[in-house]
Protein backbone atom coordinates (compact mmCIF):
# COMPACT_ATOMS: atom_id res chain seq x y z
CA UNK A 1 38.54 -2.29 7.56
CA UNK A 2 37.13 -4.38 10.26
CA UNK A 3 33.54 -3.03 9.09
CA UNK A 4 34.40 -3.94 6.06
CA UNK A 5 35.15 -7.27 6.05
CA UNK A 6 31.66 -8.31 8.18
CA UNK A 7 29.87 -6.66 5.15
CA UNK A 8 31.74 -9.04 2.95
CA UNK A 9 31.45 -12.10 5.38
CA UNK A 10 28.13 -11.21 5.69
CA UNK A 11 25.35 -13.42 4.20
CA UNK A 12 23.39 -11.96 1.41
CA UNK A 13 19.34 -12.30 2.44
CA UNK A 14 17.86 -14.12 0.20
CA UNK A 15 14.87 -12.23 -0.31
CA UNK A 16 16.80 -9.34 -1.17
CA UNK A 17 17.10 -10.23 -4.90
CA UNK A 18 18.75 -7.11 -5.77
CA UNK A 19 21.90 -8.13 -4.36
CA UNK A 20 22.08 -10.84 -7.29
CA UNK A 21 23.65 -9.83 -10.42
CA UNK A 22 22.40 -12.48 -12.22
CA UNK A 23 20.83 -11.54 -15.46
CA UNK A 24 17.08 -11.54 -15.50
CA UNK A 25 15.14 -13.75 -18.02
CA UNK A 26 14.11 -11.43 -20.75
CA UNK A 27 10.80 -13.23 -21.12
CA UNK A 28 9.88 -11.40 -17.43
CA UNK A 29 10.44 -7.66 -18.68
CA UNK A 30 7.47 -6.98 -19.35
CA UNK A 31 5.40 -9.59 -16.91
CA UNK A 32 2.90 -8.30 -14.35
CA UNK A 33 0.69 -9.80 -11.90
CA UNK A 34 -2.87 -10.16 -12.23
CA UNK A 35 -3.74 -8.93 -8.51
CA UNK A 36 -5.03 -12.45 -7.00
CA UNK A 37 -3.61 -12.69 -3.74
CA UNK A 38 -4.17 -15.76 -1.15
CA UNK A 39 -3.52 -15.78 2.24
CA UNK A 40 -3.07 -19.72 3.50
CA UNK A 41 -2.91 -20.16 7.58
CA UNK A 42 -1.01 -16.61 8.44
CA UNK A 43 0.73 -15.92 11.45
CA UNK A 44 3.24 -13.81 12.82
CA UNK A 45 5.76 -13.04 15.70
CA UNK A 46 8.32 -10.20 15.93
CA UNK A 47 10.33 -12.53 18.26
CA UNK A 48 9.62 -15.76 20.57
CA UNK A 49 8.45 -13.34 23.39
CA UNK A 50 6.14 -11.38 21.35
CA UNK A 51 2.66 -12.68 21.00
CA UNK A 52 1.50 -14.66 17.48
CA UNK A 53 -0.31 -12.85 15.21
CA UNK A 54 -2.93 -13.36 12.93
CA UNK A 55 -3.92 -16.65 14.49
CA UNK A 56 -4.13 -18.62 10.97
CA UNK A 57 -5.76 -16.35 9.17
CA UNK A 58 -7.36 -17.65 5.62
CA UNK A 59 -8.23 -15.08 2.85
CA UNK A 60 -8.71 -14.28 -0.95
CA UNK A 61 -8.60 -11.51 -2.47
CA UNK A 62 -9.24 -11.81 -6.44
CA UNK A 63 -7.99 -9.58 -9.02
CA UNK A 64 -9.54 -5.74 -9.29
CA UNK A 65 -11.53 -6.40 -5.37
CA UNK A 66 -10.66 -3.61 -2.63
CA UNK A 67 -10.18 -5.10 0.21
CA UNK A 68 -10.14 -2.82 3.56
CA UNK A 69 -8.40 -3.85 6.62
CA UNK A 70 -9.63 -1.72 10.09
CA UNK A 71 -9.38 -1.96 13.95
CA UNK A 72 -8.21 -0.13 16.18
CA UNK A 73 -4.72 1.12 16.60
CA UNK A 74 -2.33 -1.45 17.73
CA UNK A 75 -4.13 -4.43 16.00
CA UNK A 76 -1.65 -5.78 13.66
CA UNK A 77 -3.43 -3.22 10.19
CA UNK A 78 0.13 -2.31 9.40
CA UNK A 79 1.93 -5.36 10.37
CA UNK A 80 -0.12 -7.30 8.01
CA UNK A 81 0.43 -5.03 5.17
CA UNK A 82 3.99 -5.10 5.51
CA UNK A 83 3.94 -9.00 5.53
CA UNK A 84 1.67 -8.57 2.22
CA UNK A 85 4.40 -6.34 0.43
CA UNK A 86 7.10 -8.42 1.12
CA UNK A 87 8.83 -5.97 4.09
CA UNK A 88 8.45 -8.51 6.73
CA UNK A 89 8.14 -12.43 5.97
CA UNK A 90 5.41 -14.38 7.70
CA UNK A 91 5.94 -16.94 10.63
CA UNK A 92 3.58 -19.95 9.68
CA UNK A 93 1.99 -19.95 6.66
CA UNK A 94 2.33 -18.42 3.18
CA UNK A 95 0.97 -16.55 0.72
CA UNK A 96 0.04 -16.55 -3.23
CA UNK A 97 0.60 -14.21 -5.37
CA UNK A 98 -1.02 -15.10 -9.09
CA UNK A 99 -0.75 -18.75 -7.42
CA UNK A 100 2.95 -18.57 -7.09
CA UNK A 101 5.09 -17.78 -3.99
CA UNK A 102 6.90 -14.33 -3.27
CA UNK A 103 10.34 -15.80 -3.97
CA UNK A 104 9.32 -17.31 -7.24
CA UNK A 105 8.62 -14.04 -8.68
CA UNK A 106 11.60 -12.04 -10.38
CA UNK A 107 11.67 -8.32 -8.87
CA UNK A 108 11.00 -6.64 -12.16
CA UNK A 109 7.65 -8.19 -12.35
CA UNK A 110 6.97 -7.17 -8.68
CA UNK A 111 8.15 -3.90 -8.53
CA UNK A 112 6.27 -3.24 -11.91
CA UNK A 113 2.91 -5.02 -10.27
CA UNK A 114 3.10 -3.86 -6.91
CA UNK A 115 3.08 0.03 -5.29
CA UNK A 116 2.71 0.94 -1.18
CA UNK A 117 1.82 4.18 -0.13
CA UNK A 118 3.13 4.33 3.49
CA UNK A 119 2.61 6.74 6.15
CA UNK A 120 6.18 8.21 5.57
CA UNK A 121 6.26 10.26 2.83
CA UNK A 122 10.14 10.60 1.03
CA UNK A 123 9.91 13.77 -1.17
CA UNK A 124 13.24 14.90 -2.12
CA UNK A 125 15.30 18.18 -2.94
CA UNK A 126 14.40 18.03 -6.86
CA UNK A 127 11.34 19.39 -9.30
CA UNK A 128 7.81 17.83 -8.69
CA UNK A 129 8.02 16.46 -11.91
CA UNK A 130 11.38 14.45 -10.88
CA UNK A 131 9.70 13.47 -7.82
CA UNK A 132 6.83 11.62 -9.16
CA UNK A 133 8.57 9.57 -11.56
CA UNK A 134 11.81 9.35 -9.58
CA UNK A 135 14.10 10.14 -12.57
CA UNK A 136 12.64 7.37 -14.74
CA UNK A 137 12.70 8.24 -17.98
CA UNK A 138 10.06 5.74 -18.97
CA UNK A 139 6.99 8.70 -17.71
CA UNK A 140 6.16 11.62 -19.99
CA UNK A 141 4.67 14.78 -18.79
CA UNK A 142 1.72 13.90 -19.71
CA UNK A 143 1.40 10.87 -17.63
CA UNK A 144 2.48 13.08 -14.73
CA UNK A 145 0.00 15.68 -15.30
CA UNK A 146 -2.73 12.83 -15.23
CA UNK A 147 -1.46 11.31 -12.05
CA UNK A 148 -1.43 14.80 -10.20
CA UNK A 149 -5.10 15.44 -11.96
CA UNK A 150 -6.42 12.56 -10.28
CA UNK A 151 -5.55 13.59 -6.95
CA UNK A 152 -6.51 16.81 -7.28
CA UNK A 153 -3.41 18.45 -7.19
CA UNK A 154 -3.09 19.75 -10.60
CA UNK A 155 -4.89 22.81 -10.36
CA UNK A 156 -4.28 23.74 -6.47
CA UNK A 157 -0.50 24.00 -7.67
CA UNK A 158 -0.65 25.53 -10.78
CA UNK A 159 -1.58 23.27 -13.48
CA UNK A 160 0.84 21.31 -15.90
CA UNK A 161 3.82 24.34 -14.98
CA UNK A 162 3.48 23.07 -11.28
CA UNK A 163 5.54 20.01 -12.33
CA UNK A 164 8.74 22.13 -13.04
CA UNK A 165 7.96 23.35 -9.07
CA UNK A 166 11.02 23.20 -7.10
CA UNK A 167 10.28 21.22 -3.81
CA UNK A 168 12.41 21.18 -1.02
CA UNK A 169 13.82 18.09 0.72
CA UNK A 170 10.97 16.12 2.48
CA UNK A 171 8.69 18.62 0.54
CA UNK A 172 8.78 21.17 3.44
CA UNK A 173 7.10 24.01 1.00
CA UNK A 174 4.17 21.69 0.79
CA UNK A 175 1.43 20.92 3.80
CA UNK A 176 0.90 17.71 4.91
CA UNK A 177 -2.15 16.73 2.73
CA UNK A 178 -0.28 18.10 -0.70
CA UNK A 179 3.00 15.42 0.52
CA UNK A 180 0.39 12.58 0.70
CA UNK A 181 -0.85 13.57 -2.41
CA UNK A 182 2.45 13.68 -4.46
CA UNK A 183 3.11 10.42 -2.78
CA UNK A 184 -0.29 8.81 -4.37
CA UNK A 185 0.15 10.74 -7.58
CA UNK A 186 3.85 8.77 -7.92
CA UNK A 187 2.01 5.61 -6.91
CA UNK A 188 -0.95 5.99 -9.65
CA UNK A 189 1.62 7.31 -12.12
CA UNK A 190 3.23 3.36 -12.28
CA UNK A 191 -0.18 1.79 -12.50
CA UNK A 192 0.19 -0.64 -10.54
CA UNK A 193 -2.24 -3.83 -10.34
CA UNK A 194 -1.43 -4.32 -6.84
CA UNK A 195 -2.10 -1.25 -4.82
CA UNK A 196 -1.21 -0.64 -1.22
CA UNK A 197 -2.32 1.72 1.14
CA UNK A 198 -1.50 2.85 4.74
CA UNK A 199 -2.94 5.55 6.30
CA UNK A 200 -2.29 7.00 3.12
CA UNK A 201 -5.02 9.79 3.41
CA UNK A 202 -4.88 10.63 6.59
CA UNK A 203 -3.99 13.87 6.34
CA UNK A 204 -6.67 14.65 4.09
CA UNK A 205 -10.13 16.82 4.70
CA UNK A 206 -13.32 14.06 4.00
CA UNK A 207 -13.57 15.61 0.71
CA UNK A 208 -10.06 14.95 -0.56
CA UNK A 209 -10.07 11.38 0.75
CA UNK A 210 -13.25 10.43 -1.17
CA UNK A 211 -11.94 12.09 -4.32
CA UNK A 212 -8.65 10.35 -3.98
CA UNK A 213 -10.33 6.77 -3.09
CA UNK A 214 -12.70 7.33 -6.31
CA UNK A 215 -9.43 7.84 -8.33
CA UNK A 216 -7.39 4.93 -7.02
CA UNK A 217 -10.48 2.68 -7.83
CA UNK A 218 -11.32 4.58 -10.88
CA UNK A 219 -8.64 1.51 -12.71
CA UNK A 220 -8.92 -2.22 -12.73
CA UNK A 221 -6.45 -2.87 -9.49
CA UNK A 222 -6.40 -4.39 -6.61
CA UNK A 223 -6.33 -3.01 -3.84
CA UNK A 224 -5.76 -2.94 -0.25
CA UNK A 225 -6.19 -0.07 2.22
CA UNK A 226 -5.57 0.59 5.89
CA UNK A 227 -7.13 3.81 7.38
CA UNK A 228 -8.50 4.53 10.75
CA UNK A 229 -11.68 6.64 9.03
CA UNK A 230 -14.06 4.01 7.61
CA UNK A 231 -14.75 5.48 4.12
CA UNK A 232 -12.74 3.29 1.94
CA UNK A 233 -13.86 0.35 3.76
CA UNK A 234 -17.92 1.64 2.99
CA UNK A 235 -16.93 1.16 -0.59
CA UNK A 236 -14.70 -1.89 -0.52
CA UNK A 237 -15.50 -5.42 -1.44
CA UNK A 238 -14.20 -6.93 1.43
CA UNK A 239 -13.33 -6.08 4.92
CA UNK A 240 -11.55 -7.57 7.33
CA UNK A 241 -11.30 -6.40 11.09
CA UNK A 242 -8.60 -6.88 13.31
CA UNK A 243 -8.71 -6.69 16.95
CA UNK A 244 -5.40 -7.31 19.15
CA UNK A 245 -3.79 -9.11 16.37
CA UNK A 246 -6.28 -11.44 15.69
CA UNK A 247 -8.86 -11.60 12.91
CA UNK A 248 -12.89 -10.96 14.38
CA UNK A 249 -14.72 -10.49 10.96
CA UNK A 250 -14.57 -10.18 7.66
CA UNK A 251 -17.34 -10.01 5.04
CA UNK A 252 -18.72 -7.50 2.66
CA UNK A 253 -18.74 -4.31 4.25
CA UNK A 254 -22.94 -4.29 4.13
CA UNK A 255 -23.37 -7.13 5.69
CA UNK A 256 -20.42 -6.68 8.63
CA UNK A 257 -22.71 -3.11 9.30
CA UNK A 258 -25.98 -4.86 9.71
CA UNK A 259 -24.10 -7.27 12.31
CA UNK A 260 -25.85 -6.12 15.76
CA UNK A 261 -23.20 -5.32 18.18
CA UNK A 262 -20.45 -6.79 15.71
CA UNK A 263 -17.02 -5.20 15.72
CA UNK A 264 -17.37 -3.27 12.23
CA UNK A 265 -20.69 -2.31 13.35
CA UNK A 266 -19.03 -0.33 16.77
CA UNK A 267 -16.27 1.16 14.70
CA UNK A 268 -18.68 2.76 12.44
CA UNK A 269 -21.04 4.06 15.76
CA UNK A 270 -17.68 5.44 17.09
CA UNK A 271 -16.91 7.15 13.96
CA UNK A 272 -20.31 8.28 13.88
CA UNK A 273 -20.59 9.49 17.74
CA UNK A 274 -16.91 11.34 17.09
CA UNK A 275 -18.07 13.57 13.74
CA UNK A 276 -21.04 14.32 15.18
């Protein structure tokens, strides 16, 4: 009872709209964000005796661009996403959505607009079919069948049958590339204009990964992609490296290449020197 009552004392988070059983204006059911997202003087600190993040950081990214964020590992790539989705809320600074705030945004239109692929994948004890659209009757078949096409997963499990597949909880009867699959084929199956990914490939062979970036930029979206193999940044629009938590570069991927001795330019001699 004692449990209890601190739930009930406890103060709803704001950000948390759910919690609010207010109705939602009708006029947003069908709203969705263009993609434009700006990033105004950005930082960040887990507590007063972590380190600040992010140092300012300034960026745009307009509707349908890709924009890639790299560095190495610990350098803030999935902190920053996480800030950009809403999971964790920035320290200084702020950032624009379609010109607006986070908070001034109803969750319908966000959760319609927006889509992360994380590193955990959540697959549970149900048909693939129930998976991917997470029993929401809104998706046909069809749309499923599309979605699994694009990531190649169609015809490696069956074809359209494969979506009556019984998977098991955490999608133990499937490897580790087929999980992140199903996890971008639920992602693509919304059609989302915001697009989020974190390491979402990395279980992938080379091949896979550069059919499923082709896919995921096949539709007007933007997107944003964290991966520690620099294809998707090769073909992005914009890239922006991170090094210890603080922004080094960012340009067109070209031009960060041709930088001699630049920080893009190392990662991709690394890359290079390790697939050799």
């Amino acid at each position: 009872m004692g449990r209890f009552n601190d739930v009930v004392d406890t103060v709803v988070d704001p950000s948390v709209r759910s919690f609010s059983l207010a109705r939602r204006d009708a006029d947003s059911s069908e709203t969705r964000l263009q993609g434009r997202i700006e990033i105004m003087k950005l930082a960040f600190q887990f507590s007063h005796t972590t380190p600040r993040l992010f140092g300012g950081m300034s960026l745009m990214l307009e509707p349908g661009q890709h924009l890639a964020i790299v560095g190495g590992s610990g350098s803030g790539k999935t902190t920053l996403l996480r800030i950009l989705c809403g999971l964790l809320q920035s320290t200084e600074g702020s950032i624009l959505y379609d010109g607006r705030h986070w908070m001034s945004w109803d969750d319908p239109s966000l959760r319609r607009s927006l889509s992360l692929i994380s590193q955990d994948v959540f697959l549970f004890k149900a048909s693939l079919f129930e998976n991917l659209t997470l029993w929401d009757p809104r998706f046909s078949q069809a749309q499923a069948v599309s979605a699994l096409k694009h990531t190649g997963l169609l015809e490696e499990l069956g074809g359209a049958a494969s979506l009556q597949h019984q998977l098991l909880e955490g999608g133990r009867n499937l490897s580790g590339g087929q999980r992140q699959r199903v996890e971008i084929a639920r992602a693509l199956l919304r059609d989302p204009s915001l697009l989020l990914m974190d390491e979402a490939t990395s279980a992938l062979d080379e091949r896979r990964e550069r059919q499923v970036v082709a896919a995921v930029k096949s539709s007007p979206r933007s997107l944003i992609t964290v991966a520690h193999r620099l294809h998707s940044a090769q073909v992005s629009d914009l890239v922006l490296v991170l090094d210890r938590g603080e922004p080094v570069e960012v340009g067109h991927p070209r031009e960060l290449a041709e930088q001699t001795n630049g920080y893009y330019q190392r990662l991709l001699m690394a890359e290079a020197t390790t697939t050799a």
